[in-house]
PDB file of N, CA and C in Angstrom:
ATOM      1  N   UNK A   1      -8.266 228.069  66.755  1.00  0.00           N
ATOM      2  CA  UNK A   1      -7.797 229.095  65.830  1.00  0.00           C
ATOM      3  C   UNK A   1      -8.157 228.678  64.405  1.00  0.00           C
ATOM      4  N   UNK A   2      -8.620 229.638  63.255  1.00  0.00           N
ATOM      5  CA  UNK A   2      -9.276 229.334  62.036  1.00  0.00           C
ATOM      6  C   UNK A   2      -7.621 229.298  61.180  1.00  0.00           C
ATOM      7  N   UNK A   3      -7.699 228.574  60.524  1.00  0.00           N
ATOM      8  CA  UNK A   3      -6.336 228.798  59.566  1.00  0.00           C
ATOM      9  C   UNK A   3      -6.637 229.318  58.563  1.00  0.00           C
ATOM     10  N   UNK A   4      -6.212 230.278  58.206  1.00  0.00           N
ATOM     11  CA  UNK A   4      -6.538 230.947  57.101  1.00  0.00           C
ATOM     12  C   UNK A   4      -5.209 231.137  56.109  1.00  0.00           C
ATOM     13  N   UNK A   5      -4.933 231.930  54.937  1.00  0.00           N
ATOM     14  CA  UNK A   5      -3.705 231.706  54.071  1.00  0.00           C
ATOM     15  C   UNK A   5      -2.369 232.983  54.723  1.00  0.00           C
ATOM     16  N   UNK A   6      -3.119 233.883  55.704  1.00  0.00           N
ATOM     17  CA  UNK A   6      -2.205 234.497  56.381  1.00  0.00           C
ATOM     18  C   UNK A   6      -1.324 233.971  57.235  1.00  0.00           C
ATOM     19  N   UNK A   7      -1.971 233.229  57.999  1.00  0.00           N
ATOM     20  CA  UNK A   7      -1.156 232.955  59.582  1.00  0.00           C
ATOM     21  C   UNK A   7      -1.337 231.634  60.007  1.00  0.00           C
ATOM     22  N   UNK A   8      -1.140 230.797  58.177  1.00  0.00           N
ATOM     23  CA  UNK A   8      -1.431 229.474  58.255  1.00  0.00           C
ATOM     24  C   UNK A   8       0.280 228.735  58.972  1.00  0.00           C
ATOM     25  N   UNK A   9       0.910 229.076  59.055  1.00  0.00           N
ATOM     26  CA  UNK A   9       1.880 229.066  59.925  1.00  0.00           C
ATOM     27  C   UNK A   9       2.300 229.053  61.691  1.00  0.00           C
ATOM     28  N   UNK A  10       1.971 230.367  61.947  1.00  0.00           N
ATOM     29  CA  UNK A  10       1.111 230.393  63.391  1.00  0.00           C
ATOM     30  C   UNK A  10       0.359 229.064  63.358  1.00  0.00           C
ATOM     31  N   UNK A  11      -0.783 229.255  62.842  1.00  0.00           N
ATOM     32  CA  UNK A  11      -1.666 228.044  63.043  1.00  0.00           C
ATOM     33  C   UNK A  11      -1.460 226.628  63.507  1.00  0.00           C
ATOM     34  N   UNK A  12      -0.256 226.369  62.190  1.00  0.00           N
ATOM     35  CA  UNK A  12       0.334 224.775  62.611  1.00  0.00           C
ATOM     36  C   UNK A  12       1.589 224.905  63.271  1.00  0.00           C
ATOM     37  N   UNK A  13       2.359 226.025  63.866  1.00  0.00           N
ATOM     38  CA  UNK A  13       2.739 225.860  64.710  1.00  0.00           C
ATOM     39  C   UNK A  13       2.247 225.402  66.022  1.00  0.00           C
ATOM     40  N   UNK A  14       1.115 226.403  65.805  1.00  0.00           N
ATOM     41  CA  UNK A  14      -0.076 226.147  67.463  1.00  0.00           C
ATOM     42  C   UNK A  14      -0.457 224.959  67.886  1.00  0.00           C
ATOM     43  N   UNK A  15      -1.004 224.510  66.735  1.00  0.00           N
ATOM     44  CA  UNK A  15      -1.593 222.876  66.899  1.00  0.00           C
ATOM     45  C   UNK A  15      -0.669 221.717  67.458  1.00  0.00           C
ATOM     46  N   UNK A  16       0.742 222.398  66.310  1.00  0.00           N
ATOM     47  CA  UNK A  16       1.516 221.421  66.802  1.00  0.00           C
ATOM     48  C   UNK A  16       2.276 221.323  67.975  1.00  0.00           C
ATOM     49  N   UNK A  17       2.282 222.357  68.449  1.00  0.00           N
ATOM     50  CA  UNK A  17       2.932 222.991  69.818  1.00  0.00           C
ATOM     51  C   UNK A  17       1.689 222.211  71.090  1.00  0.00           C
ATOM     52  N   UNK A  18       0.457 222.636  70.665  1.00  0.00           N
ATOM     53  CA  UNK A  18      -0.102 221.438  71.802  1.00  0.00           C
ATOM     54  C   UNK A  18      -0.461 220.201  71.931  1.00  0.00           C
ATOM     55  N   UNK A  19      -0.479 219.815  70.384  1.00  0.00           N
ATOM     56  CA  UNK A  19       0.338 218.065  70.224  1.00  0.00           C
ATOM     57  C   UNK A  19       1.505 217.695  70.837  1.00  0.00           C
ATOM     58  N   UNK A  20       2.641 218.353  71.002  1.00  0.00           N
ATOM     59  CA  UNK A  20       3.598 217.696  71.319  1.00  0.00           C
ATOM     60  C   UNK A  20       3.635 218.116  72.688  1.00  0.00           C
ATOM     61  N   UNK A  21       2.794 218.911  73.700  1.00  0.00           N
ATOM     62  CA  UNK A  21       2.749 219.156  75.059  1.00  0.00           C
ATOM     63  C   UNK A  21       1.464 218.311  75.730  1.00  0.00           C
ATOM     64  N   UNK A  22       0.768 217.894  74.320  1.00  0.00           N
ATOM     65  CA  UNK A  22      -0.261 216.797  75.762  1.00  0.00           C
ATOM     66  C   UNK A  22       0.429 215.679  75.386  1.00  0.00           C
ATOM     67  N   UNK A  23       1.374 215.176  74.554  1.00  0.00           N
ATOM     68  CA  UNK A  23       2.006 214.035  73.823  1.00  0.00           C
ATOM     69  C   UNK A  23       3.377 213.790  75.220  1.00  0.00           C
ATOM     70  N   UNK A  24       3.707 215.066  75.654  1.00  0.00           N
ATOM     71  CA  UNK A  24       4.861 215.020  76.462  1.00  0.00           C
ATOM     72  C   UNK A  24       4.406 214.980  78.046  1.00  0.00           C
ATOM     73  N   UNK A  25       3.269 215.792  78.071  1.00  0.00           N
ATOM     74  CA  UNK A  25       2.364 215.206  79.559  1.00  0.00           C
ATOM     75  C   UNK A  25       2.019 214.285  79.754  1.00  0.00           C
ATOM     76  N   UNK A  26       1.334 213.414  79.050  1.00  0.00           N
ATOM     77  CA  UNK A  26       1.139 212.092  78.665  1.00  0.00           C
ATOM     78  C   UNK A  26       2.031 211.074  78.827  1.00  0.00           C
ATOM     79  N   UNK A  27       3.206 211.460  78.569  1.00  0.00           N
ATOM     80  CA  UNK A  27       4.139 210.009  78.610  1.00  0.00           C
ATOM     81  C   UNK A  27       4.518 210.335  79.984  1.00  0.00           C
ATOM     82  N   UNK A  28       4.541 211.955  80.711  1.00  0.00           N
ATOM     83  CA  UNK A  28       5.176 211.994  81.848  1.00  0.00           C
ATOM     84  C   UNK A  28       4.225 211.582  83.025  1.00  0.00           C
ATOM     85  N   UNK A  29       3.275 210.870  82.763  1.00  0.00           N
ATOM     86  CA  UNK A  29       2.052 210.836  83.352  1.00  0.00           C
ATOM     87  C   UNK A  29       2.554 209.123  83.412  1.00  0.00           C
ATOM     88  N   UNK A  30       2.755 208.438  82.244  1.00  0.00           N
ATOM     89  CA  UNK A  30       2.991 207.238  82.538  1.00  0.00           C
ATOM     90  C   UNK A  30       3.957 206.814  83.393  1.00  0.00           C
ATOM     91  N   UNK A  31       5.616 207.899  82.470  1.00  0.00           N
ATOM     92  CA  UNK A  31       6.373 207.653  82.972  1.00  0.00           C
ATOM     93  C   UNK A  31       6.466 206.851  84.868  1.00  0.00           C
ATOM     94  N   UNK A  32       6.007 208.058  85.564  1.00  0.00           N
ATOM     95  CA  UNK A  32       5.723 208.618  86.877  1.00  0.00           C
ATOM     96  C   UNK A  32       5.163 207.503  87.382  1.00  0.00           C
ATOM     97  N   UNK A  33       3.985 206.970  86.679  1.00  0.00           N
ATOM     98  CA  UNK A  33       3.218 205.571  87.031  1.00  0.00           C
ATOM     99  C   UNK A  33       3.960 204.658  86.824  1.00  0.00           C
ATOM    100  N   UNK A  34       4.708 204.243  86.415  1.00  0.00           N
ATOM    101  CA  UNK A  34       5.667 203.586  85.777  1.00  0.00           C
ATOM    102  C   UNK A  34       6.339 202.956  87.337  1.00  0.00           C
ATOM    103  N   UNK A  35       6.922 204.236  87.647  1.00  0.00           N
ATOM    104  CA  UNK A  35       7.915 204.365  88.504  1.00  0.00           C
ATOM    105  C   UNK A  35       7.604 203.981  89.699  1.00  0.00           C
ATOM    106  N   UNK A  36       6.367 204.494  90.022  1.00  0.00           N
ATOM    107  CA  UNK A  36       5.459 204.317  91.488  1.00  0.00           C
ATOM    108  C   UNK A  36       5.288 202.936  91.155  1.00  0.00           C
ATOM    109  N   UNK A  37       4.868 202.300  90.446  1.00  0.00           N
ATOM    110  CA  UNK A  37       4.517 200.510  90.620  1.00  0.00           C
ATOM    111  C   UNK A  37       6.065 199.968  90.980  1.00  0.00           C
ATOM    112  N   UNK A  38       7.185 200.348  90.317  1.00  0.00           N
ATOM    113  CA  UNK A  38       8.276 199.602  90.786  1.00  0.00           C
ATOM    114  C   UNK A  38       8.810 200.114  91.774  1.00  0.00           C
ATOM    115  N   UNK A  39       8.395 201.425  92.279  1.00  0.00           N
ATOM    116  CA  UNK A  39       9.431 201.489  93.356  1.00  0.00           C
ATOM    117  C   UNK A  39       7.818 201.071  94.926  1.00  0.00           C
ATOM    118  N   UNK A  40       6.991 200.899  94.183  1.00  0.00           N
ATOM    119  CA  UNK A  40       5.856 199.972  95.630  1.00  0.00           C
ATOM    120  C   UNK A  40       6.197 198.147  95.439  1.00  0.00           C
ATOM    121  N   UNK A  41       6.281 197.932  94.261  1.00  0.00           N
ATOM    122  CA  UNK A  41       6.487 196.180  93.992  1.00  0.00           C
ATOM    123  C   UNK A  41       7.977 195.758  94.751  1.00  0.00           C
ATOM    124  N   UNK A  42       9.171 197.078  94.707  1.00  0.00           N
ATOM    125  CA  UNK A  42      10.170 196.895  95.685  1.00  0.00           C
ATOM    126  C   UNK A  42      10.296 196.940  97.337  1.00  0.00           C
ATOM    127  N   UNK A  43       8.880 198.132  97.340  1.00  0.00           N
ATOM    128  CA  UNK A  43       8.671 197.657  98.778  1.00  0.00           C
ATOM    129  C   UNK A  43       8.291 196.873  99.222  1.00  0.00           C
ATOM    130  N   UNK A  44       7.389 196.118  98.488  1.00  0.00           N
ATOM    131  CA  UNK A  44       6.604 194.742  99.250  1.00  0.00           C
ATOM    132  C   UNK A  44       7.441 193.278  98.957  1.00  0.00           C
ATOM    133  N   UNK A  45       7.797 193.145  97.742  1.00  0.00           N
ATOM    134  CA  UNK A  45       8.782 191.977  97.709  1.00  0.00           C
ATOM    135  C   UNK A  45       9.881 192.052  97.929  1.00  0.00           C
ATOM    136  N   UNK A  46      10.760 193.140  97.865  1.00  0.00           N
ATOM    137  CA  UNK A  46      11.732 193.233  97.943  1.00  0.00           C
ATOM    138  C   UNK A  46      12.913 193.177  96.434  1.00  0.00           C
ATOM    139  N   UNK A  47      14.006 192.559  96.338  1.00  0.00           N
ATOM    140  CA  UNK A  47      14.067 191.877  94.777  1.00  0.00           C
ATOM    141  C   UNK A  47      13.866 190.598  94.306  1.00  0.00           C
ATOM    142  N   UNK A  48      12.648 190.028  94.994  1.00  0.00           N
ATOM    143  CA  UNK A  48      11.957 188.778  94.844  1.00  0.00           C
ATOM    144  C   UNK A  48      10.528 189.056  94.127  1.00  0.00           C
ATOM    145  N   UNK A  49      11.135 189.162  93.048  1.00  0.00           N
ATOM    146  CA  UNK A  49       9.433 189.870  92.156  1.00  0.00           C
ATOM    147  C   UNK A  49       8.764 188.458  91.856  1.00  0.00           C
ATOM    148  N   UNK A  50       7.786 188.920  92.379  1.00  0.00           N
ATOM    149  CA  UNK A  50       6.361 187.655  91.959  1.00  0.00           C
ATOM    150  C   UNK A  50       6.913 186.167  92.635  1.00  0.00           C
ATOM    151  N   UNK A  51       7.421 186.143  93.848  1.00  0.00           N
ATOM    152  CA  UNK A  51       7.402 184.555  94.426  1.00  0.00           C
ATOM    153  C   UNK A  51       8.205 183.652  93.647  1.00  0.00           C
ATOM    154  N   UNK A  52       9.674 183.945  93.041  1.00  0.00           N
ATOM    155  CA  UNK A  52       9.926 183.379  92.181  1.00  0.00           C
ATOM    156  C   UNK A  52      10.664 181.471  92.252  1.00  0.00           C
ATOM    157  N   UNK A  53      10.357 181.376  93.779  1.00  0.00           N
ATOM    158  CA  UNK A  53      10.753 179.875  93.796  1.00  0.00           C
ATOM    159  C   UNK A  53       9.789 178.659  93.471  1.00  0.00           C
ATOM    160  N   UNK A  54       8.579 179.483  93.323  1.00  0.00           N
ATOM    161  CA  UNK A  54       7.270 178.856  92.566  1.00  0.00           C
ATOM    162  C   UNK A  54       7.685 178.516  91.105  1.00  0.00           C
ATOM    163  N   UNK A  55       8.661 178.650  90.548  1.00  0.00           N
ATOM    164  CA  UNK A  55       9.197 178.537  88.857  1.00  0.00           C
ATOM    165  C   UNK A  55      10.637 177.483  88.949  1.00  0.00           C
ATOM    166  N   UNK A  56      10.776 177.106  90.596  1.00  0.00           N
ATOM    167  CA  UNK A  56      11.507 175.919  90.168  1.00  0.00           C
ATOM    168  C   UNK A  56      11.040 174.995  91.139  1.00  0.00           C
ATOM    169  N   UNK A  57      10.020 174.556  90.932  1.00  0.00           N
ATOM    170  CA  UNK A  57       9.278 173.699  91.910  1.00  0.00           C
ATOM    171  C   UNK A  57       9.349 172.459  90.857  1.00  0.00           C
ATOM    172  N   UNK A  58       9.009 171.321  91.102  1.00  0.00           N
ATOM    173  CA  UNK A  58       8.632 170.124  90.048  1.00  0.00           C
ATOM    174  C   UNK A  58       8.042 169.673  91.298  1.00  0.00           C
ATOM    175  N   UNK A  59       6.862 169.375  90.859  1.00  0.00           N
ATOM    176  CA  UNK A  59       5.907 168.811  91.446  1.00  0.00           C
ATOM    177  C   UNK A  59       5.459 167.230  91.092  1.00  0.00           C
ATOM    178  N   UNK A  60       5.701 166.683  91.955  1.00  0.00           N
ATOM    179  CA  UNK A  60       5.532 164.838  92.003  1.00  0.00           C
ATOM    180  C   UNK A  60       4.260 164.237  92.271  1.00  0.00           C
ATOM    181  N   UNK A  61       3.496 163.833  91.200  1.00  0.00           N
ATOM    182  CA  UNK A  61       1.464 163.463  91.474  1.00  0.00           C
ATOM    183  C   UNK A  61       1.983 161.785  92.502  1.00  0.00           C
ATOM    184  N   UNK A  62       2.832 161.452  92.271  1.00  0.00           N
ATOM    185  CA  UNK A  62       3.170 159.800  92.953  1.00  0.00           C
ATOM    186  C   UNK A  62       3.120 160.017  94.494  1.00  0.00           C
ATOM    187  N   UNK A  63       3.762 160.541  94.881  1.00  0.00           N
ATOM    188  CA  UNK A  63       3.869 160.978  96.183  1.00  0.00           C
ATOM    189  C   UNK A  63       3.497 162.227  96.999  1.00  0.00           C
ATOM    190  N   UNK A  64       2.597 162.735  96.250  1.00  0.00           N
ATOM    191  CA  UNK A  64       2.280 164.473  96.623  1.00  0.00           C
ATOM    192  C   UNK A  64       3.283 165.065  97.300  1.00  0.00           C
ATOM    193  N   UNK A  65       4.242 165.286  96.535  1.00  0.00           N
ATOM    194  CA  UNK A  65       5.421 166.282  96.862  1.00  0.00           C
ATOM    195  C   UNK A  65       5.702 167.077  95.513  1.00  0.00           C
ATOM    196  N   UNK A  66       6.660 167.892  96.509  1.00  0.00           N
ATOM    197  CA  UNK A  66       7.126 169.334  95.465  1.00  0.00           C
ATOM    198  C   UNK A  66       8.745 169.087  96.111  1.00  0.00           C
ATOM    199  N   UNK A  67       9.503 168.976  94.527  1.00  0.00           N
ATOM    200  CA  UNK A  67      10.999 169.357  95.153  1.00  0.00           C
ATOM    201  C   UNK A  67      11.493 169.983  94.264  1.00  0.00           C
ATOM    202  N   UNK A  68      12.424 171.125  94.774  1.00  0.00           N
ATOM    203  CA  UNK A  68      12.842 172.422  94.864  1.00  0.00           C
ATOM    204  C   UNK A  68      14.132 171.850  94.090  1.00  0.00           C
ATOM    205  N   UNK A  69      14.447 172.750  92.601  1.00  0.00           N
ATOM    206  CA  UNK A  69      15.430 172.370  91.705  1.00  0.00           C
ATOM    207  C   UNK A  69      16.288 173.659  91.327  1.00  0.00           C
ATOM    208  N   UNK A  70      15.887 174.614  91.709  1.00  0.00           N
ATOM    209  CA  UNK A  70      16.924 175.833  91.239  1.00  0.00           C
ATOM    210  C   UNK A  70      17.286 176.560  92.342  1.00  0.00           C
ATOM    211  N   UNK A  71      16.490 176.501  93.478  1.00  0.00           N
ATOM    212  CA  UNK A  71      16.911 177.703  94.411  1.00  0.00           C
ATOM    213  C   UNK A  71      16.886 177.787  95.793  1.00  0.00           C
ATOM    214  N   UNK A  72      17.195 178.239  96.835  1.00  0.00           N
ATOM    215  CA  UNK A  72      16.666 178.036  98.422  1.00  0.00           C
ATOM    216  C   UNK A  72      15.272 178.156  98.588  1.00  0.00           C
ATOM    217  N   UNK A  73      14.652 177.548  98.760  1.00  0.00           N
ATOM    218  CA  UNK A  73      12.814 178.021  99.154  1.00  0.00           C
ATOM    219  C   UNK A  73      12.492 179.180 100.220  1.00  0.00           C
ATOM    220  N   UNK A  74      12.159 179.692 100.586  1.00  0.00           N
ATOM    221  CA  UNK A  74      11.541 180.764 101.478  1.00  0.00           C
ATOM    222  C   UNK A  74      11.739 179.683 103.217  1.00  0.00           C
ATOM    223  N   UNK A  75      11.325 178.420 102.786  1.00  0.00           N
ATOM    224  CA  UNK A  75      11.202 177.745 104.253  1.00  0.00           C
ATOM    225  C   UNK A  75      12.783 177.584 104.652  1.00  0.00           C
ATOM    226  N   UNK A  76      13.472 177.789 104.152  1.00  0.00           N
ATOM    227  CA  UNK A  76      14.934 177.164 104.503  1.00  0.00           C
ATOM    228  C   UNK A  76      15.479 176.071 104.010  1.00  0.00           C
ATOM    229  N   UNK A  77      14.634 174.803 103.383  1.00  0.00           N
ATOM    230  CA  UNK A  77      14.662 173.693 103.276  1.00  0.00           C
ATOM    231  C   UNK A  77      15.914 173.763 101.908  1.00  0.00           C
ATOM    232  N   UNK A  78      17.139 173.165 102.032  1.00  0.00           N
ATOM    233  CA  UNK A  78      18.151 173.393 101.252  1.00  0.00           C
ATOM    234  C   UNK A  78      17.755 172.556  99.421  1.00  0.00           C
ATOM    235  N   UNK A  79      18.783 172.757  98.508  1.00  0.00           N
ATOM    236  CA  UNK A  79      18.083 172.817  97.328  1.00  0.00           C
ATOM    237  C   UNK A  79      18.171 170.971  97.066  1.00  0.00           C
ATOM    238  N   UNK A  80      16.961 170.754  96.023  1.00  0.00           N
ATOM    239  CA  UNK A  80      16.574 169.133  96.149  1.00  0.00           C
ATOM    240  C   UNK A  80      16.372 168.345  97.168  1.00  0.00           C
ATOM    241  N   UNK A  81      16.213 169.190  98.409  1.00  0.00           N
ATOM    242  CA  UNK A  81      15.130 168.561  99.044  1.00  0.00           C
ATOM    243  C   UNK A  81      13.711 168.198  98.838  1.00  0.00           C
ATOM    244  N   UNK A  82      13.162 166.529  99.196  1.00  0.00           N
ATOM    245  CA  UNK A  82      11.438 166.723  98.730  1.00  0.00           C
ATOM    246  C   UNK A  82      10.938 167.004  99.698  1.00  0.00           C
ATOM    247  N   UNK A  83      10.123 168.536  99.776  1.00  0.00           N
ATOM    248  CA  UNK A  83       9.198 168.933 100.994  1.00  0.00           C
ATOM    249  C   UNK A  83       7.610 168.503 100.543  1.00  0.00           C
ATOM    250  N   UNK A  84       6.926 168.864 101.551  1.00  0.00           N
ATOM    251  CA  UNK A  84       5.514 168.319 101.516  1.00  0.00           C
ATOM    252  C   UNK A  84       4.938 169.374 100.331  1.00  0.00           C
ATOM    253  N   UNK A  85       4.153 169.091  99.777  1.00  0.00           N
ATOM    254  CA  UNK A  85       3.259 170.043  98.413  1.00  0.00           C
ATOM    255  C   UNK A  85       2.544 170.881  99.708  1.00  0.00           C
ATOM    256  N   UNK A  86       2.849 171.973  99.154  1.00  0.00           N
ATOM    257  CA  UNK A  86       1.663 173.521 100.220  1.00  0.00           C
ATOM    258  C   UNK A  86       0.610 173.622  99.366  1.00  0.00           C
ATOM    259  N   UNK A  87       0.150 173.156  98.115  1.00  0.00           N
ATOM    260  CA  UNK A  87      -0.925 173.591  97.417  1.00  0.00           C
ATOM    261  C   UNK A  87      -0.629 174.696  96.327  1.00  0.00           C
ATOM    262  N   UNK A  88       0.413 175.210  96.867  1.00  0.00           N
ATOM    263  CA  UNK A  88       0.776 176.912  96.083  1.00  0.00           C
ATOM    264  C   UNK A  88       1.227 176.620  94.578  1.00  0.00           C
TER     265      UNK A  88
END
């Protein structure tokens, strides 16, 4: 639409009316994506996001072991036990 000094009003209403509808499709576009990654990252881990007993591991170069300081491990092995290093 040309803006001219008549219906320079119209005009920036218009513009702005489909600024703020690809501005609002747009976020609902993320939103939505948003949503689908956490509600698929809940199906596959469960509420164990990203392997998180890998963040209390301390790992020992003397004896090639890994022992477990914050949490139950996935193997069962109870907490401060030294299990064998998996590489992980």
């Amino acid at each position: 639409m040309i803006c001219n000094n008549l219906d320079y009003s119209l005009c920036f209403c218009t513009k702005m009316c489909l600024f703020l509808g690809i501005l609002v499709f747009t976020s609902l576009i993320v939103i939505v994506w948003l949503l689908s990654v956490l509600i698929l990252e809940l199906a596959v881990n469960g509420l164990n996001f990203g392997n998180q007993d890998r963040c209390f591991k301390h790992f020992d170069r003397k004896n090639n072991t890994s022992r477990f300081i914050g949490n139950i491990p996935r193997n069962g092995a109870p907490n401060n036990e030294t299990v064998r290093y998996s590489g992980v």
